[in-house]
N, C-alpha and C. Protein backbone atom coordinates (compact mmCIF):
# COMPACT_ATOMS: atom_id res chain seq x y z
N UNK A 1 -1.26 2.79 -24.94
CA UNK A 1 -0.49 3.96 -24.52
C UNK A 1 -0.74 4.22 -23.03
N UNK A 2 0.40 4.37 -22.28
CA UNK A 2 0.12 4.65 -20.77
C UNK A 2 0.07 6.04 -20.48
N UNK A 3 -1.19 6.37 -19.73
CA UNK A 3 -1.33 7.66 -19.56
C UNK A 3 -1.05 8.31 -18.29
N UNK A 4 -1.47 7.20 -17.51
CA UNK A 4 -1.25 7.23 -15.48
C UNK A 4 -1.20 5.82 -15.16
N UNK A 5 -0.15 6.12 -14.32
CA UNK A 5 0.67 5.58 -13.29
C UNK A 5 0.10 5.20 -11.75
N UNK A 6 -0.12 4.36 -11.01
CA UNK A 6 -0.35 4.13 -9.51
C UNK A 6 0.74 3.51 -8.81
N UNK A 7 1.82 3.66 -7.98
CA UNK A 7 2.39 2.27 -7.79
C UNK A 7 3.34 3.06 -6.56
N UNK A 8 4.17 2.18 -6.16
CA UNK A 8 5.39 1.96 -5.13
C UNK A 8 6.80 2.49 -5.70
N UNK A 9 7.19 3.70 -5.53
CA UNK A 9 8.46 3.23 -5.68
C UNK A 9 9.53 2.62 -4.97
N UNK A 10 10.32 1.65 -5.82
CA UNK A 10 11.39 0.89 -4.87
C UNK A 10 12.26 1.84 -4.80
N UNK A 11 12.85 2.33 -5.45
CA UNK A 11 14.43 2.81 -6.07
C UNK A 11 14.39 4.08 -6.66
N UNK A 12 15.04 4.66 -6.29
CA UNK A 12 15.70 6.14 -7.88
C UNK A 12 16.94 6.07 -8.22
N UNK A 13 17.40 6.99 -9.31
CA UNK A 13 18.25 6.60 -10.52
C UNK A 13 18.64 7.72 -10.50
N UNK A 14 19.93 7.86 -10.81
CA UNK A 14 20.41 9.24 -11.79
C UNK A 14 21.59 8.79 -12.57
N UNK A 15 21.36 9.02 -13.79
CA UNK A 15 22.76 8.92 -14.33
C UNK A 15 22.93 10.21 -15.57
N UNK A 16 23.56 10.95 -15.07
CA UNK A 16 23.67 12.04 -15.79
C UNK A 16 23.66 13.01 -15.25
N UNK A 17 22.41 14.19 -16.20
CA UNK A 17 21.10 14.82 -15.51
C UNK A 17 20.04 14.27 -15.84
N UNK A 18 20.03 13.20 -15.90
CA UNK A 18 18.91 12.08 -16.25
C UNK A 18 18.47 11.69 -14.81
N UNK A 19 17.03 11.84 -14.39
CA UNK A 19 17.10 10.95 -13.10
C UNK A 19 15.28 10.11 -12.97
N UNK A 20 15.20 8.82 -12.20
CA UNK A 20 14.12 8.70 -12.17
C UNK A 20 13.98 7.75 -11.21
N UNK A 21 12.37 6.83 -10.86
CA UNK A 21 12.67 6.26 -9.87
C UNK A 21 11.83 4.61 -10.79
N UNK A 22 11.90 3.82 -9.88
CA UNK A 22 11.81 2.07 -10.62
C UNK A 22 10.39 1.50 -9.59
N UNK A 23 9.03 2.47 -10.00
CA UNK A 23 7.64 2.08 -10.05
C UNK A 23 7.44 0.55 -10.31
N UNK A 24 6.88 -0.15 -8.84
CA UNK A 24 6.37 -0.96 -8.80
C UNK A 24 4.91 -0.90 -8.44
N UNK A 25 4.40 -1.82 -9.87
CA UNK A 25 2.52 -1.41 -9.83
C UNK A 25 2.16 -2.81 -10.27
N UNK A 26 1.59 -3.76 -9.61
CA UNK A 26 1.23 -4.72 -8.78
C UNK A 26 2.94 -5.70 -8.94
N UNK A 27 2.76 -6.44 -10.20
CA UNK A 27 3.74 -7.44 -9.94
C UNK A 27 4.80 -7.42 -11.18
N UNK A 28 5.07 -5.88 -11.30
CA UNK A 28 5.79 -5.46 -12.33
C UNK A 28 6.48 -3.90 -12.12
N UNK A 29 7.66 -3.65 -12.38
CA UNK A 29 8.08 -2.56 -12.00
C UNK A 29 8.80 -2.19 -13.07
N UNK A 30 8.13 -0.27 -13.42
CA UNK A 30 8.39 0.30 -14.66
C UNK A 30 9.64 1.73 -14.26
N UNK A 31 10.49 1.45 -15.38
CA UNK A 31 11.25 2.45 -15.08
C UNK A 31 10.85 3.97 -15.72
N UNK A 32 10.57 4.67 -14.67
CA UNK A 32 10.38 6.27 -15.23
C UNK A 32 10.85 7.27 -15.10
N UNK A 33 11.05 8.10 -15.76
CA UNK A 33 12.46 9.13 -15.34
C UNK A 33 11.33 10.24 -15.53
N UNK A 34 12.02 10.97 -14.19
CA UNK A 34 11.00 12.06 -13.45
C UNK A 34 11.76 13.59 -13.69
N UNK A 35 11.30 14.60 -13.25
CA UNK A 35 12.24 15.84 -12.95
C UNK A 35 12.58 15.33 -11.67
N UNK A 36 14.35 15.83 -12.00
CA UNK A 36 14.89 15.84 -10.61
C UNK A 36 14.68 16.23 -9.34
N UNK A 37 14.29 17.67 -9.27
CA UNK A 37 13.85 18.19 -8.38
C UNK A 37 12.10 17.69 -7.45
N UNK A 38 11.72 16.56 -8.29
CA UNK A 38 10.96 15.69 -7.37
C UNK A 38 11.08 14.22 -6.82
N UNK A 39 12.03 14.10 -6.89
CA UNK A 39 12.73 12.95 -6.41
C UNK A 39 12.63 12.66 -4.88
N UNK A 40 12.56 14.08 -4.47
CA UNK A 40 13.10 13.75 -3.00
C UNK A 40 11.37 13.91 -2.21
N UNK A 41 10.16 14.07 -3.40
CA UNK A 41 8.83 13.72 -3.02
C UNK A 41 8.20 12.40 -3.59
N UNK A 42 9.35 11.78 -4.02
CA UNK A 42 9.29 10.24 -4.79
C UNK A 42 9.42 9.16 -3.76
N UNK A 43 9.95 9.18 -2.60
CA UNK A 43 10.77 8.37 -1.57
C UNK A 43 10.09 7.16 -1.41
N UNK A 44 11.24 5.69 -1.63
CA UNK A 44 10.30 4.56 -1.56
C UNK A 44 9.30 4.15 -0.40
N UNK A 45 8.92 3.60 -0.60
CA UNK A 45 7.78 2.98 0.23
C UNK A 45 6.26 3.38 -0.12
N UNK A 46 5.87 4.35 -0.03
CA UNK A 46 4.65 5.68 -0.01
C UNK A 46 4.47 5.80 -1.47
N UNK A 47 2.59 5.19 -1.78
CA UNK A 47 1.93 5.06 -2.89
C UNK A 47 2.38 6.69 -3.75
N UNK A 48 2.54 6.96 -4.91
CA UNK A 48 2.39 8.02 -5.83
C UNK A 48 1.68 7.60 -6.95
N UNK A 49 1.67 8.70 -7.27
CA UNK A 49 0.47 9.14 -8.80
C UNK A 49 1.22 9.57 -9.91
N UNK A 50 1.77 9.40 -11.18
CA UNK A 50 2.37 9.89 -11.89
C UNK A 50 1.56 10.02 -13.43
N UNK A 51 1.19 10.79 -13.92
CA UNK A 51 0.79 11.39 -15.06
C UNK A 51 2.16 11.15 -15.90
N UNK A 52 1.76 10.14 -16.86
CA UNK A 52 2.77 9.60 -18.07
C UNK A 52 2.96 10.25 -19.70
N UNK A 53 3.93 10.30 -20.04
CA UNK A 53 3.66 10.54 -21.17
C UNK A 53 4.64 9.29 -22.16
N UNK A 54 4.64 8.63 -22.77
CA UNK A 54 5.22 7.51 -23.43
C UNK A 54 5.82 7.51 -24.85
N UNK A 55 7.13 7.10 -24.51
CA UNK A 55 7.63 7.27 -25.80
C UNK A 55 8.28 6.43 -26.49
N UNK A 56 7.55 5.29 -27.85
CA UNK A 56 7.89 4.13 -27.72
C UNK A 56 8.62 4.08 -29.60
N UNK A 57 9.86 3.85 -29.27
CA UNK A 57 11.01 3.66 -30.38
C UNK A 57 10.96 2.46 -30.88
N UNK A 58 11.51 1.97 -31.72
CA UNK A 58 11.36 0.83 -32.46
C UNK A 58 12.52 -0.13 -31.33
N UNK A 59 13.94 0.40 -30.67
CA UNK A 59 14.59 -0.20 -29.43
C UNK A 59 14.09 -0.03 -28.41
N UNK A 60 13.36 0.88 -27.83
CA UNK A 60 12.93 1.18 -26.76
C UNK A 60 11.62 1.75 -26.22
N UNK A 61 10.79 1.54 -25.02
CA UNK A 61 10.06 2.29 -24.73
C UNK A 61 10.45 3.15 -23.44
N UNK A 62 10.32 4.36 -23.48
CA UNK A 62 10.39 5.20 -22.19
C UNK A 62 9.34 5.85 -22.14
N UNK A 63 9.30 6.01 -20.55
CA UNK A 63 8.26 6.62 -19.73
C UNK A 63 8.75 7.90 -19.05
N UNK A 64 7.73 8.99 -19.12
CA UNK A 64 8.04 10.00 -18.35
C UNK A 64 6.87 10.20 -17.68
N UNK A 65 7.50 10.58 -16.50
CA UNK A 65 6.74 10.80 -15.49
C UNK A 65 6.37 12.24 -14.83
N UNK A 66 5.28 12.62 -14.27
CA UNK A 66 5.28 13.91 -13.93
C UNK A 66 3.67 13.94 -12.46
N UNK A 67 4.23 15.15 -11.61
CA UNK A 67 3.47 14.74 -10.66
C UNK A 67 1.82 14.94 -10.66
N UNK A 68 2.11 16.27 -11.61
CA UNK A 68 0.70 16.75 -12.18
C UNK A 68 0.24 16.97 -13.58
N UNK A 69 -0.66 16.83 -13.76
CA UNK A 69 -1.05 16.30 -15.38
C UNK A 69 -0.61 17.68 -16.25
N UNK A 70 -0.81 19.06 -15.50
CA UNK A 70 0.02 19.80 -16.20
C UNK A 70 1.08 20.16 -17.01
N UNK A 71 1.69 19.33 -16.28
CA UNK A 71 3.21 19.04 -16.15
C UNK A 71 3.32 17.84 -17.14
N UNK A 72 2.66 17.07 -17.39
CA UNK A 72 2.77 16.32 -18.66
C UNK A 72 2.03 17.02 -19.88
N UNK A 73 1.24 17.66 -20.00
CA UNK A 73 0.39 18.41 -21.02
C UNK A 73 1.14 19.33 -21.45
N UNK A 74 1.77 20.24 -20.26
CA UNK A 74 3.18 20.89 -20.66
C UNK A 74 4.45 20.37 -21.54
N UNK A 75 4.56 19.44 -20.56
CA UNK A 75 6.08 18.50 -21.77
C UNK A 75 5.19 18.07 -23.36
N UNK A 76 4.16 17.75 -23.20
CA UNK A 76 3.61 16.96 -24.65
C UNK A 76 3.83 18.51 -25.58
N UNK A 77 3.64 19.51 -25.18
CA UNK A 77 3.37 20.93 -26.08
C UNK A 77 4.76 21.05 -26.48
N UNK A 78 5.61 21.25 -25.26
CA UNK A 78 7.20 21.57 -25.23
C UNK A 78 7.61 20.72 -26.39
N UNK A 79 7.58 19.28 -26.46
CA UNK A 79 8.35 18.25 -27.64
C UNK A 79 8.09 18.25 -28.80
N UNK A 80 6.99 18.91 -28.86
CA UNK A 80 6.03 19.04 -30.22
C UNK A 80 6.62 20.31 -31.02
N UNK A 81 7.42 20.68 -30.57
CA UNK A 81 8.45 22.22 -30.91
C UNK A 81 9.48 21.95 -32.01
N UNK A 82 9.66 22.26 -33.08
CA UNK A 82 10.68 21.72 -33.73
C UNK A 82 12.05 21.59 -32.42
N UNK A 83 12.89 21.12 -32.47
CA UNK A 83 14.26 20.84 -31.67
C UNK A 83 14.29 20.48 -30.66
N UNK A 84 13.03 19.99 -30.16
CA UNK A 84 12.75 20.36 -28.72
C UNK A 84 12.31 18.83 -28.39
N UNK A 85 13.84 17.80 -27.86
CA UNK A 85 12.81 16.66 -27.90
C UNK A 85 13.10 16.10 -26.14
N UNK A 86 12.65 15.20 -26.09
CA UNK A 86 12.27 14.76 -24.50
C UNK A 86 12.93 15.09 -23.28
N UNK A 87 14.53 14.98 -23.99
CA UNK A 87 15.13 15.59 -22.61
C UNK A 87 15.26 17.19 -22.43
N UNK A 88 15.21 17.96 -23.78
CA UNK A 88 15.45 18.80 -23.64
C UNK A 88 13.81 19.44 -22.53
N UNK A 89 13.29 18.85 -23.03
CA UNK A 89 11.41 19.38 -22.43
C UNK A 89 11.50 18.85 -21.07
N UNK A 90 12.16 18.21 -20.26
CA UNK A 90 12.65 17.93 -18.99
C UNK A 90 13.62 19.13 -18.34
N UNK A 91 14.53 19.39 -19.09
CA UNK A 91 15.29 20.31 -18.78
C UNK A 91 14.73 21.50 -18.59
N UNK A 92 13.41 21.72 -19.55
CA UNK A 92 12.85 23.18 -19.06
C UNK A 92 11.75 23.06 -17.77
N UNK A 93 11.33 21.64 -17.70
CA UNK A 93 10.48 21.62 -16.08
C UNK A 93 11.18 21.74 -15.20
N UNK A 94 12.89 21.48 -14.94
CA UNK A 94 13.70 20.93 -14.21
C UNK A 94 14.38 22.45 -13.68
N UNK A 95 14.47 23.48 -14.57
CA UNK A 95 14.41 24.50 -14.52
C UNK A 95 13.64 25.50 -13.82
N UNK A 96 12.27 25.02 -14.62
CA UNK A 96 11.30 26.57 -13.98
C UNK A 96 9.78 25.49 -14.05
N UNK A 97 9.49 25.90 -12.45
CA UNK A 97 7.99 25.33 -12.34
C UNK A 97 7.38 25.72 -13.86
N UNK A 98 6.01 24.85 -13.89
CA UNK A 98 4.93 24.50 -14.66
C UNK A 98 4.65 26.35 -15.33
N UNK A 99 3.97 27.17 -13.90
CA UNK A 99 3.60 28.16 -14.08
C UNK A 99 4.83 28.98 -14.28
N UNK A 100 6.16 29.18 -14.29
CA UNK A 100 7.16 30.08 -14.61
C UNK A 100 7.73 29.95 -15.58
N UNK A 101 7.45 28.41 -16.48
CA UNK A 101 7.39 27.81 -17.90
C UNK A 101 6.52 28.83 -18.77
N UNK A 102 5.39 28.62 -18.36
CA UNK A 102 3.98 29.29 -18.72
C UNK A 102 4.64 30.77 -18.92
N UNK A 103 4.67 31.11 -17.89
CA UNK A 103 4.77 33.07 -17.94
C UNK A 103 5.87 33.09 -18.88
N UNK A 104 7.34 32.13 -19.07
CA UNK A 104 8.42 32.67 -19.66
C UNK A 104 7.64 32.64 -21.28
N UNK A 105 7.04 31.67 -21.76
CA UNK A 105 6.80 31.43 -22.55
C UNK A 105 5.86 32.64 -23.46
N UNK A 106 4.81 32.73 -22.48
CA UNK A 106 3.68 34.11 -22.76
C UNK A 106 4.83 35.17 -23.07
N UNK A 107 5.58 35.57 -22.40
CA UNK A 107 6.17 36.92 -22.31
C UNK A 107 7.26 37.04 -23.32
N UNK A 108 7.68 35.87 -23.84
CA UNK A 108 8.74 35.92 -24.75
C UNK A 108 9.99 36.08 -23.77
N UNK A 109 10.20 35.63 -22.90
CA UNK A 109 11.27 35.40 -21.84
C UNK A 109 12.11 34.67 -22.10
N UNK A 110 13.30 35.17 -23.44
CA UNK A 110 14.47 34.14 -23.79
C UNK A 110 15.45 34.09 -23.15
N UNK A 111 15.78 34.94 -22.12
CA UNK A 111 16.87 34.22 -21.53
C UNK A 111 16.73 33.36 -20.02
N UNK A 112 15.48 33.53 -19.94
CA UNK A 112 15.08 32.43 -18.80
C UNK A 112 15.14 31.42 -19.65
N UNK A 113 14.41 31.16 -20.75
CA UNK A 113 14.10 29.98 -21.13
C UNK A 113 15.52 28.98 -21.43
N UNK A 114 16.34 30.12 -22.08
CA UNK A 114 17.94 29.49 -22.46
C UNK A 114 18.56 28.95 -21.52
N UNK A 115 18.16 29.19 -20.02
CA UNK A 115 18.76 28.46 -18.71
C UNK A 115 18.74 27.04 -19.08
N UNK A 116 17.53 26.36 -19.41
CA UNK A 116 17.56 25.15 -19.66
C UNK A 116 18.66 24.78 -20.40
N UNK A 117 19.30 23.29 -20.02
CA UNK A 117 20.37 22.61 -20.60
C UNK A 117 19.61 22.38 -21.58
N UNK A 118 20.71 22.56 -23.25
CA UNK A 118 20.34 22.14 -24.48
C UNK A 118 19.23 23.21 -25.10
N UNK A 119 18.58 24.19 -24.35
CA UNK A 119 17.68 25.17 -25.69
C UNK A 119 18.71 26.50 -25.80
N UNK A 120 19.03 26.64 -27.17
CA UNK A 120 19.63 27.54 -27.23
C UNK A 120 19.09 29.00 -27.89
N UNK A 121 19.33 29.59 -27.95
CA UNK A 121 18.21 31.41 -28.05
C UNK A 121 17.29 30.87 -29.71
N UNK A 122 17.39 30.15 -30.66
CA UNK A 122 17.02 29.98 -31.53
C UNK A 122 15.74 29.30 -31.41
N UNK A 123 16.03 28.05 -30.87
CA UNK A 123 14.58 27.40 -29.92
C UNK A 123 14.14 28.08 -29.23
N UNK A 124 14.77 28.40 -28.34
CA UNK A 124 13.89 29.38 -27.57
C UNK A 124 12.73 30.25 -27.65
N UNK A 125 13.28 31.01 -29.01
CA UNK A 125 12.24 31.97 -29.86
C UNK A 125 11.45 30.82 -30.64
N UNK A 126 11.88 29.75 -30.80
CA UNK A 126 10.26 29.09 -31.32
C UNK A 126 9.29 28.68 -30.53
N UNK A 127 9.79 28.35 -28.72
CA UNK A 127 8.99 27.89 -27.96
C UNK A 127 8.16 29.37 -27.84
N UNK A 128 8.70 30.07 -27.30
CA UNK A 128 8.04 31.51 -27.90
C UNK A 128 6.90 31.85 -28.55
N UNK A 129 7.19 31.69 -29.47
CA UNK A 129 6.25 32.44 -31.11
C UNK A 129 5.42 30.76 -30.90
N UNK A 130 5.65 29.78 -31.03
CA UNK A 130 4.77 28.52 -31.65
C UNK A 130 3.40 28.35 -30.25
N UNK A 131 4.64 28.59 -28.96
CA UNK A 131 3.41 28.09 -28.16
C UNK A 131 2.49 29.22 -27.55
N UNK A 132 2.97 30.47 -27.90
CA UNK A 132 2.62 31.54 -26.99
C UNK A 132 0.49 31.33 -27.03
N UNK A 133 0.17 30.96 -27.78
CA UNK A 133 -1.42 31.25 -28.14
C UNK A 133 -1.66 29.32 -27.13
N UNK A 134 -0.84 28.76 -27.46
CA UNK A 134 -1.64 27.43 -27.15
C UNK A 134 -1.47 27.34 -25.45
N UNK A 135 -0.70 28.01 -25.13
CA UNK A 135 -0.41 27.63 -23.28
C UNK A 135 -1.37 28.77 -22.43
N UNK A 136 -1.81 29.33 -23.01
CA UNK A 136 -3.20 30.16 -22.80
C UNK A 136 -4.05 29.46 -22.26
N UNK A 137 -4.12 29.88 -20.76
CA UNK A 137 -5.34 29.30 -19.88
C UNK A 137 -4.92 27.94 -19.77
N UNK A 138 -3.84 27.44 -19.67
CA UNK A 138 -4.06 25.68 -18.95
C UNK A 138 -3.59 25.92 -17.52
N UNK A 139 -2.92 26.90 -17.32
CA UNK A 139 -3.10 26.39 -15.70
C UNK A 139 -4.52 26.65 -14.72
N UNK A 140 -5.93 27.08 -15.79
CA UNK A 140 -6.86 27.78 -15.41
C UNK A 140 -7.66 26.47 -15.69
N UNK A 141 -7.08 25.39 -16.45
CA UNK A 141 -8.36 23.91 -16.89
C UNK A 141 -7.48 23.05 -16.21
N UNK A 142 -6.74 23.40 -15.29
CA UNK A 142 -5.71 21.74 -14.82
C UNK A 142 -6.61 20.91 -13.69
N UNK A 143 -7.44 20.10 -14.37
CA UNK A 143 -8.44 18.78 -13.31
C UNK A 143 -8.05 18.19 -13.48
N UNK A 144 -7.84 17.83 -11.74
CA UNK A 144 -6.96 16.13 -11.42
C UNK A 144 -8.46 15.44 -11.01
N UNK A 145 -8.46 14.58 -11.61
CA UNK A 145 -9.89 13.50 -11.24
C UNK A 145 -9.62 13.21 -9.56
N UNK A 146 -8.52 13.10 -8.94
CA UNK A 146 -8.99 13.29 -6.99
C UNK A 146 -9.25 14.03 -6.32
N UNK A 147 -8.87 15.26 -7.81
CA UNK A 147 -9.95 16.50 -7.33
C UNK A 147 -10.75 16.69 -7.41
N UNK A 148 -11.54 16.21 -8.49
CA UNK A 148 -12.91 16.48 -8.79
C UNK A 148 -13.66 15.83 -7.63
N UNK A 149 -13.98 14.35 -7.01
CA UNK A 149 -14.78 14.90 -5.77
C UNK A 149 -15.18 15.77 -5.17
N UNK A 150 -16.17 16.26 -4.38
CA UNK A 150 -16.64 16.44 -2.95
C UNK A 150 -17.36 18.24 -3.24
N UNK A 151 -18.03 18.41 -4.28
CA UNK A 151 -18.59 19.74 -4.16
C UNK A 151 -19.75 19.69 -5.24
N UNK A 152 -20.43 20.73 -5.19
CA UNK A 152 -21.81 20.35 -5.80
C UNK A 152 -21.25 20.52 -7.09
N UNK A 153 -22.36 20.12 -7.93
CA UNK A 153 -22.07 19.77 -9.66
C UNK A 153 -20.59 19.08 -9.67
N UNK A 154 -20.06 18.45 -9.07
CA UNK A 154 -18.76 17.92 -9.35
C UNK A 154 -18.76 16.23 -9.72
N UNK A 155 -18.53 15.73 -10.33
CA UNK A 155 -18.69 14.72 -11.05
C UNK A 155 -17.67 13.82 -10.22
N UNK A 156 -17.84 12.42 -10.01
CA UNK A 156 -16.90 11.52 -9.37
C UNK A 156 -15.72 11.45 -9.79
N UNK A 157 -14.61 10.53 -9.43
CA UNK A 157 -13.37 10.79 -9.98
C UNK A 157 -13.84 9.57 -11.07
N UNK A 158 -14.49 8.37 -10.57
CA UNK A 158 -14.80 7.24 -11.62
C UNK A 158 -15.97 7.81 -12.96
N UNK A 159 -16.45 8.72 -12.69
CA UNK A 159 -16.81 9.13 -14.01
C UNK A 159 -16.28 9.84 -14.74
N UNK A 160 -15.01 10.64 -14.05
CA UNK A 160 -14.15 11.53 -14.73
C UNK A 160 -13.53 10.87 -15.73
N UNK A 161 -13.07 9.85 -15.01
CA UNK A 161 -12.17 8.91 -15.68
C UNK A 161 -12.65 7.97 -16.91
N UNK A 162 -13.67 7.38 -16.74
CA UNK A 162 -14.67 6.90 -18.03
C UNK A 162 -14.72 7.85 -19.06
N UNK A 163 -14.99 9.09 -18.51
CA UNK A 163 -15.04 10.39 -19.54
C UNK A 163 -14.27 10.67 -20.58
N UNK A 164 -12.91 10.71 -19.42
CA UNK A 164 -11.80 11.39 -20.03
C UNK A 164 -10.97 9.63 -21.19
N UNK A 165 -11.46 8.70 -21.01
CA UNK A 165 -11.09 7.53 -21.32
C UNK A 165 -11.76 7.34 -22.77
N UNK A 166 -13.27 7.85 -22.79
CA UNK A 166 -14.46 7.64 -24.00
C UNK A 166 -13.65 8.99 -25.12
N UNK A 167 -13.76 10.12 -23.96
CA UNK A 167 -13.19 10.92 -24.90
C UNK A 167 -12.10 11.18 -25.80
N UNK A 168 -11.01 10.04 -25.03
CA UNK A 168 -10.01 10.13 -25.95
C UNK A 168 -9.37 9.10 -26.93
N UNK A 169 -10.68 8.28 -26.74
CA UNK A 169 -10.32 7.13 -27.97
C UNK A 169 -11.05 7.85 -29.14
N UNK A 170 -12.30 8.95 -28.87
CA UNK A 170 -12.73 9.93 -29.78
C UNK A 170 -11.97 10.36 -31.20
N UNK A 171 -10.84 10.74 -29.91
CA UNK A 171 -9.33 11.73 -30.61
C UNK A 171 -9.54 12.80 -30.40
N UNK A 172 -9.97 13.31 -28.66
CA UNK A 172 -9.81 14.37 -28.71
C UNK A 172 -8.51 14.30 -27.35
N UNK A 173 -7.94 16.10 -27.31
CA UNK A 173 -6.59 16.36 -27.08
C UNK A 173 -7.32 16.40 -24.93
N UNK A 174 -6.13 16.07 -24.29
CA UNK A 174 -6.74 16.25 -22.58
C UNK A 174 -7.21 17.83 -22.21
N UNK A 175 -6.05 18.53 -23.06
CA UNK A 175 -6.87 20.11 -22.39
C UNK A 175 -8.07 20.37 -23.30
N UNK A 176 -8.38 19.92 -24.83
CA UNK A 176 -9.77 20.51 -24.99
C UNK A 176 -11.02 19.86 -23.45
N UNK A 177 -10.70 18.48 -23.30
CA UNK A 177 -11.62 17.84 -22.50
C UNK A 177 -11.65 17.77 -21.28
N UNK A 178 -10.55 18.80 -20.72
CA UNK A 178 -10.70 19.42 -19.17
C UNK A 178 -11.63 21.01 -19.62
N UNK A 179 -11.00 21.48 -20.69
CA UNK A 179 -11.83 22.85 -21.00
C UNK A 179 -13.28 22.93 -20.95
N UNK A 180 -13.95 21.52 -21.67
CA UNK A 180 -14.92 21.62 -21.79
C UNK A 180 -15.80 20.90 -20.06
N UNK A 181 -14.99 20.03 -19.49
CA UNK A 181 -15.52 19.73 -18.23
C UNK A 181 -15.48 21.24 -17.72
N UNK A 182 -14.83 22.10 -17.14
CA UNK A 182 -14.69 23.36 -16.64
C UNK A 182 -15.88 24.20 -17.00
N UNK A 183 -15.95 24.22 -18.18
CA UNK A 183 -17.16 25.13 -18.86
C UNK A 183 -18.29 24.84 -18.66
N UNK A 184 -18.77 23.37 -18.42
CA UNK A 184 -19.92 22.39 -18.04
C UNK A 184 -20.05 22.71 -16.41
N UNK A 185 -18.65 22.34 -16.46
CA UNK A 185 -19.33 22.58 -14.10
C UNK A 185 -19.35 23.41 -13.72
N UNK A 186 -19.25 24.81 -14.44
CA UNK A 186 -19.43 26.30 -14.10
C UNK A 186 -20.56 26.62 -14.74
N UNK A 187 -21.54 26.12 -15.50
CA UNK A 187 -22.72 26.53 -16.01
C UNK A 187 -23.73 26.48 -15.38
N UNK A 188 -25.11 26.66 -15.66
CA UNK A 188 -25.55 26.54 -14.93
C UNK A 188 -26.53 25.48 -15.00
N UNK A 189 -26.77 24.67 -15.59
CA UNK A 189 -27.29 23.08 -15.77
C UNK A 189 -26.07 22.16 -15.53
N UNK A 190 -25.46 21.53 -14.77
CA UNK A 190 -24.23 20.66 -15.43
C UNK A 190 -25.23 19.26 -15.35
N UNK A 191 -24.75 18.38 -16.02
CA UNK A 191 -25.13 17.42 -15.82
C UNK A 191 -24.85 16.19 -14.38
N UNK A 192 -25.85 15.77 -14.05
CA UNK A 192 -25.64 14.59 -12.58
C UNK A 192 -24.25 14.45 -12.52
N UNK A 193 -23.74 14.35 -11.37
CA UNK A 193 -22.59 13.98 -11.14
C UNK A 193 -22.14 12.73 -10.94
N UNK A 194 -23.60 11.70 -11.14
CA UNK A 194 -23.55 10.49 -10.95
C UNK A 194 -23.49 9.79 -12.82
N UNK A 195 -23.80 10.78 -13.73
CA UNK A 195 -24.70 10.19 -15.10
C UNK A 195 -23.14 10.37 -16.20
N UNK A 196 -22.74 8.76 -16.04
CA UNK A 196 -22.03 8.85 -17.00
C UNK A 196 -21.99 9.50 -18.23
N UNK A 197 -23.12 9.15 -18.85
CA UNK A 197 -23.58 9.27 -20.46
C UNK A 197 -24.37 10.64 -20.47
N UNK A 198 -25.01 11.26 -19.78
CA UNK A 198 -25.08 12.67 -19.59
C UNK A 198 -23.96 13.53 -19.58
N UNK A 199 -22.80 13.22 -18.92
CA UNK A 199 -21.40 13.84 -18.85
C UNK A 199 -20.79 13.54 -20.52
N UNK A 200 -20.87 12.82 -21.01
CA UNK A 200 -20.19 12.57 -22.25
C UNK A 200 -21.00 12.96 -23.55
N UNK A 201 -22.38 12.60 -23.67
CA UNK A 201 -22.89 13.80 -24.66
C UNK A 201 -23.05 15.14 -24.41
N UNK A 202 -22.99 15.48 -22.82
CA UNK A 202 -22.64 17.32 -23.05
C UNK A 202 -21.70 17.55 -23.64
N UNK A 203 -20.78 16.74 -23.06
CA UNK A 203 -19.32 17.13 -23.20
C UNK A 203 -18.67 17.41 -24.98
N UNK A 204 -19.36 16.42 -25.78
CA UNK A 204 -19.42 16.25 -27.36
C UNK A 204 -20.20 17.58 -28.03
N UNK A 205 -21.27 17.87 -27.19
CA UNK A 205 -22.14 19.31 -27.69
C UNK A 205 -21.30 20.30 -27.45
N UNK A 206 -20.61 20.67 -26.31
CA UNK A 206 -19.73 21.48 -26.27
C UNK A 206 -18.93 21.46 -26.97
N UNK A 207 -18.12 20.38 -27.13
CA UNK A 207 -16.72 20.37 -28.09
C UNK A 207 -16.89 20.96 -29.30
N UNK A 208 -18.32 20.41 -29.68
CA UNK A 208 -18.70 20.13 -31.26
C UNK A 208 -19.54 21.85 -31.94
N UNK A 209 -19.36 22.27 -30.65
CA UNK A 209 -20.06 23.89 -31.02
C UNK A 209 -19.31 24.57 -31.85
N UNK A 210 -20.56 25.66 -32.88
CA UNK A 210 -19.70 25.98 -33.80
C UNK A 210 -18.91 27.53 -33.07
């Protein structure tokens, strides 16, 4: 399963309100369809980072792309909605930033939400009522591992990444295991920022608390 993305883009696409750009990452180039409205921070030549979410059909596999992991943690919640499937969960990023997703959602904000192409007031009220408790505090755990460098108790991005890699062949979900990194590097012991395996059995004690 592809989770992140490194690469070149050559090209972008639109056909529709469908749009994306044609990621080249070493000697292979993947097609991913992005929100529109970042396209024009997609521009070929100049390395990007895309946080994936993958969606693989018995004809097809597609990739979605997103600039911040939010923004994919967001769409994974959004699709998981009864009615609510990939493009429509594009249509609501494409709409309203990450955080104006968030607030419509908390507040029960149906006719923002109905802006989106394809949710109509019925979905709407389920994105509503289903997600209102789970979108609680993620824009407060959103760690990008090139963030995590460069401050005390802060753990490397290469151990983030081992972390977040051990942890989720576990089976655990990305926001419990940013929650619990957050809760760890705000305490007041965290573990070395160098100690792999110190970072990953805290991280299990925490999870695993009753």
């Amino acid at each position: 399963m592809i989770g992140w993305m490194r690469g070149r883009p050559m090209e972008s696409w639109t056909q529709g309100n469908r749009s994306g750009i044609l990621l080249a990452c070493g000697d292979v180039g993947y097609e991913v369809q992005v929100i529109t409205r970042h396209l024009q921070h997609l521009g070929a030549g100049s390395s990007v980072e895309l946080w994936i979410h993958q969606v693989q059909r018995e004809d097809a596999t597609n990739l979605y792309g997103f600039v911040n992991r939010i923004e994919r943690d967001l769409f994974r919640q959004l699709i998981g909605v009864n009615g609510v499937g990939p493009q429509a969960g594009m249509a609501l990023l494409q709409e309203c930033t990450s955080h104006e997703l968030i607030e419509a959602i908390r507040g029960g904000d149906l006719r923002r939400l109905c802006r989106a192409q394809g949710i109509g007031k019925r979905t709407a009220e389920r994105l509503a009522v289903e997600l209102r408790t789970s979108v609680e505090g993620m824009e407060e755990v959103d760690v990008k591992p090139s963030l995590v460098d460069g401050g005390d108790n802060r753990m490397t991005s290469t151990v983030m990444k081992e972390l977040e890699e051990t942890l989720l062949t576990l089976g655990y979900e990305d926001l419990e295991i940013r929650r619990a990194v957050k809760a760890l590097s705000e305490g007041l012991n965290p573990p070395d920022d160098q100690d792999n395996e110190g970072w990953i059995k805290a991280c299990l004690q925490w999870l695993n608390k009753p």
